[in-house]
C-alpha atoms as a PDB file:
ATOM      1  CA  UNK A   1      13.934  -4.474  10.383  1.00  0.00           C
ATOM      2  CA  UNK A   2      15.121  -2.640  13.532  1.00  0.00           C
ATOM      3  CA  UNK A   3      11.847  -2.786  16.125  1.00  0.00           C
ATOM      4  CA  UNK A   4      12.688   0.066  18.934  1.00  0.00           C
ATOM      5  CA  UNK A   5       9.571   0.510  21.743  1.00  0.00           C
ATOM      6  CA  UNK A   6       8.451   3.970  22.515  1.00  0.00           C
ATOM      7  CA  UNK A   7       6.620   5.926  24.636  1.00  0.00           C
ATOM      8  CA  UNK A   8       3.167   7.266  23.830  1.00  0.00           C
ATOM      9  CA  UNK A   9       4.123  11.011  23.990  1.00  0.00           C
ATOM     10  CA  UNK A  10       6.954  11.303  21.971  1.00  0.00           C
ATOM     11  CA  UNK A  11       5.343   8.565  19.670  1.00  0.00           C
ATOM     12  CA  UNK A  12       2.881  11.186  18.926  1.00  0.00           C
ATOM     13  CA  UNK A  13       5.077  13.821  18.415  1.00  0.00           C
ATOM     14  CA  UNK A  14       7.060  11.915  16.086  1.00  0.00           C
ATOM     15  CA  UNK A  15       3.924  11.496  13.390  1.00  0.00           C
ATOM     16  CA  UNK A  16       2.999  15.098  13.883  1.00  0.00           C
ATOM     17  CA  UNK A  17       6.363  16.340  13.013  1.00  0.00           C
ATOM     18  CA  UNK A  18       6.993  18.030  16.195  1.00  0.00           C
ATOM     19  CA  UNK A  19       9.830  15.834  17.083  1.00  0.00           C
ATOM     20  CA  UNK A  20      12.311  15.306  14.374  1.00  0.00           C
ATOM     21  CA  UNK A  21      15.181  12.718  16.410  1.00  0.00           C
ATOM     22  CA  UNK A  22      14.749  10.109  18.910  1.00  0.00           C
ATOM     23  CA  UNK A  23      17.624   9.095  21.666  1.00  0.00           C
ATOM     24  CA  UNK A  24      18.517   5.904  23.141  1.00  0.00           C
ATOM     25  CA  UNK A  25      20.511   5.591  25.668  1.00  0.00           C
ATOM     26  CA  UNK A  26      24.305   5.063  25.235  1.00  0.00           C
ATOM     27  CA  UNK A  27      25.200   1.486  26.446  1.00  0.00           C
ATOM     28  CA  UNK A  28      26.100  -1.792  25.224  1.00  0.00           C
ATOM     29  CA  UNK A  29      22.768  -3.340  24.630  1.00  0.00           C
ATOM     30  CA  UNK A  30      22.132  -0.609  22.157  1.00  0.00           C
ATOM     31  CA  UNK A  31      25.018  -0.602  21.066  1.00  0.00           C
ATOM     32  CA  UNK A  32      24.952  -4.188  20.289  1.00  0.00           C
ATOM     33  CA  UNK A  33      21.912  -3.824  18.572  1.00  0.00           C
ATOM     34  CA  UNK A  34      22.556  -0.896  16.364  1.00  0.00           C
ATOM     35  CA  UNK A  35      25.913  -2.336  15.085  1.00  0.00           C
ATOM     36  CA  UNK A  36      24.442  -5.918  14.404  1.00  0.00           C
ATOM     37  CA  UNK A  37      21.664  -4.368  12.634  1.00  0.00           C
ATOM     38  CA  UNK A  38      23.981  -1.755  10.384  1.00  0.00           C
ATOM     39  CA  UNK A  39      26.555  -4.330   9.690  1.00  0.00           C
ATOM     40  CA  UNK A  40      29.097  -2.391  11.843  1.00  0.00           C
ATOM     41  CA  UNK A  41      31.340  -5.718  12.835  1.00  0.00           C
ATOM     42  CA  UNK A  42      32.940  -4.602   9.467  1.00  0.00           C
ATOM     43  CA  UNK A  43      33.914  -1.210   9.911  1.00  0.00           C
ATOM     44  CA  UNK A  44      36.585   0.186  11.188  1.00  0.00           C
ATOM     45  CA  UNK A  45      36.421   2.053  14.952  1.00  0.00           C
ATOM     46  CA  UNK A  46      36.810   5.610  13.094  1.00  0.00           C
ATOM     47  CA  UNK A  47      34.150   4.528  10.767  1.00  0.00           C
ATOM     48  CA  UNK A  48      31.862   3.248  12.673  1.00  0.00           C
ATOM     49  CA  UNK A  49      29.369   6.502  13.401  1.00  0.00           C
ATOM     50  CA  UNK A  50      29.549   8.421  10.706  1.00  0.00           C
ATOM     51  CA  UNK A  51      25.377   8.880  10.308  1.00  0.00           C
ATOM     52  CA  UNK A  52      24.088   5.870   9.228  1.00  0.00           C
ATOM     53  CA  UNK A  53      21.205   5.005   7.528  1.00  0.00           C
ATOM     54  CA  UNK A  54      18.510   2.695   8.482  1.00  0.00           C
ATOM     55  CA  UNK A  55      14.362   2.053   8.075  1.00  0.00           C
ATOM     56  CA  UNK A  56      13.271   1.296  11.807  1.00  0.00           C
ATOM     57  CA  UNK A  57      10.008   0.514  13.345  1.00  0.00           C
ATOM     58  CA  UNK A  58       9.060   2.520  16.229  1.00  0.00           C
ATOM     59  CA  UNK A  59       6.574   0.715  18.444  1.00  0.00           C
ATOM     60  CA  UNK A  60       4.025   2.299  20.728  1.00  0.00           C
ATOM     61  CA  UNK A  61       3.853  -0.656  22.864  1.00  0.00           C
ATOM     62  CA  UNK A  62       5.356  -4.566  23.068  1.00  0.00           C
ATOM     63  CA  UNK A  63       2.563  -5.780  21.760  1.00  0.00           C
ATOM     64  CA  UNK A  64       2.152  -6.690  17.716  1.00  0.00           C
ATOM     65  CA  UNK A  65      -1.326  -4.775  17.992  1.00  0.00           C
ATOM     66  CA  UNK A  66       0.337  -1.816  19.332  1.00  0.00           C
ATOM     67  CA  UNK A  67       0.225   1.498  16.827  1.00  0.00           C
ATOM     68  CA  UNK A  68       3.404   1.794  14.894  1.00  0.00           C
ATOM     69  CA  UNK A  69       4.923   3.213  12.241  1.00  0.00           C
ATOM     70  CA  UNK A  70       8.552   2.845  10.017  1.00  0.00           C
ATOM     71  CA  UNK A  71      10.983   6.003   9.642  1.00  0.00           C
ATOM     72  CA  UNK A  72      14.149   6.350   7.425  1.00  0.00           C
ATOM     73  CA  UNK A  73      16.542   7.465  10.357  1.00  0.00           C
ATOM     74  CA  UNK A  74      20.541   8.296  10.631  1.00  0.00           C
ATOM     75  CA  UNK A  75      21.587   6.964  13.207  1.00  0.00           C
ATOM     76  CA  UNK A  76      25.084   8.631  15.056  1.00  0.00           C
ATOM     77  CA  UNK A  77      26.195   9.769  18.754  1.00  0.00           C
ATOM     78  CA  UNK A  78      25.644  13.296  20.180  1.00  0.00           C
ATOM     79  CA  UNK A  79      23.611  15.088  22.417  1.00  0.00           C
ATOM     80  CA  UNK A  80      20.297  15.594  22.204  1.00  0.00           C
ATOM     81  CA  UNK A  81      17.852  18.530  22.945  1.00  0.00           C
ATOM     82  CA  UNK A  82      15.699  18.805  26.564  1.00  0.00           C
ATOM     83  CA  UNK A  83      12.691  19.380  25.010  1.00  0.00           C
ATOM     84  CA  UNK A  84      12.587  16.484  22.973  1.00  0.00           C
ATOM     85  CA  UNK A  85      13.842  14.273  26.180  1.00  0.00           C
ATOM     86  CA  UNK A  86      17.562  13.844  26.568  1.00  0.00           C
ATOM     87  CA  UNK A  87      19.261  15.080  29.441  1.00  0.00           C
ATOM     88  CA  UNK A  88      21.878  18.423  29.146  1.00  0.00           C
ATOM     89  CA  UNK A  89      25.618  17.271  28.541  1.00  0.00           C
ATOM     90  CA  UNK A  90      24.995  13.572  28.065  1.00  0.00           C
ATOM     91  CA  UNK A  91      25.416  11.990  24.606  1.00  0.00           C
ATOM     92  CA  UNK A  92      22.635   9.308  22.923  1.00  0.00           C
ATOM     93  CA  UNK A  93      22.458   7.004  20.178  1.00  0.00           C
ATOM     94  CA  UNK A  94      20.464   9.473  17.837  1.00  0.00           C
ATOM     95  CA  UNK A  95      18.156   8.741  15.267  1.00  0.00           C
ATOM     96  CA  UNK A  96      17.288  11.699  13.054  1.00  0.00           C
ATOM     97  CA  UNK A  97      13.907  10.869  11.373  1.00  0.00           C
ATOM     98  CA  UNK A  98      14.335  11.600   7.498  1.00  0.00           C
ATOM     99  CA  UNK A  99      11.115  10.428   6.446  1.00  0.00           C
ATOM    100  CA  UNK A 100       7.791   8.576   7.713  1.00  0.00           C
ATOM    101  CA  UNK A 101       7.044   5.758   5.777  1.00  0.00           C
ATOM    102  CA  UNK A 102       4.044   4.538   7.071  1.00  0.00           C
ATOM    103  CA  UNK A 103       1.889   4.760  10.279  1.00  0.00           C
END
């Protein structure tokens, strides 16, 4: 399972409901990680984004103590929305959250 640290706010506003995506920035680490994890070495370039789906843990913290809680996300590139922390005109590894399977 996908482990992704995050910050205590939008953590929060995650489990309420509030907040319905989370960003990550656009780079290669990420981008390592997200195609390793969805198996995208196999896919073809025009392929590779088209809203995947995955069960990640979000993790208030680094520690294994640390509140947490798993989420059925799709996971694509776009922009984001201010409110909910991405910056205007930028694009972000974005995971919709579908559904809150425990936390």
């Amino acid at each position: 399972m996908l482990t992704l640290p995050i910050k205590k706010k939008w953590f929060y506003m995650i489990l309420s409901g509030e907040k319905k995506e989370d960003y990550r920035e656009k780079n290669r680490y990420y981008r390592g990680r997200f195609r390793m994890y969805l198996g995208l070495y196999r896919c073809s370039p025009e392929e590779e984004w088209k809203k995947r789906k995955a069960v990640v843990r979000f993790r208030n913290g680094y520690a294994a103590t640390s509140p947490s809680f798993t989420a059925v996300c799709t996971i694509d590139i776009g922009p984001g929305r201010e409110e909910w922390g991405a910056e205007p005109g930028k694009d972000y590894y974005r995971l919709q959250i579908l559904e809150i399977r425990e936390g």
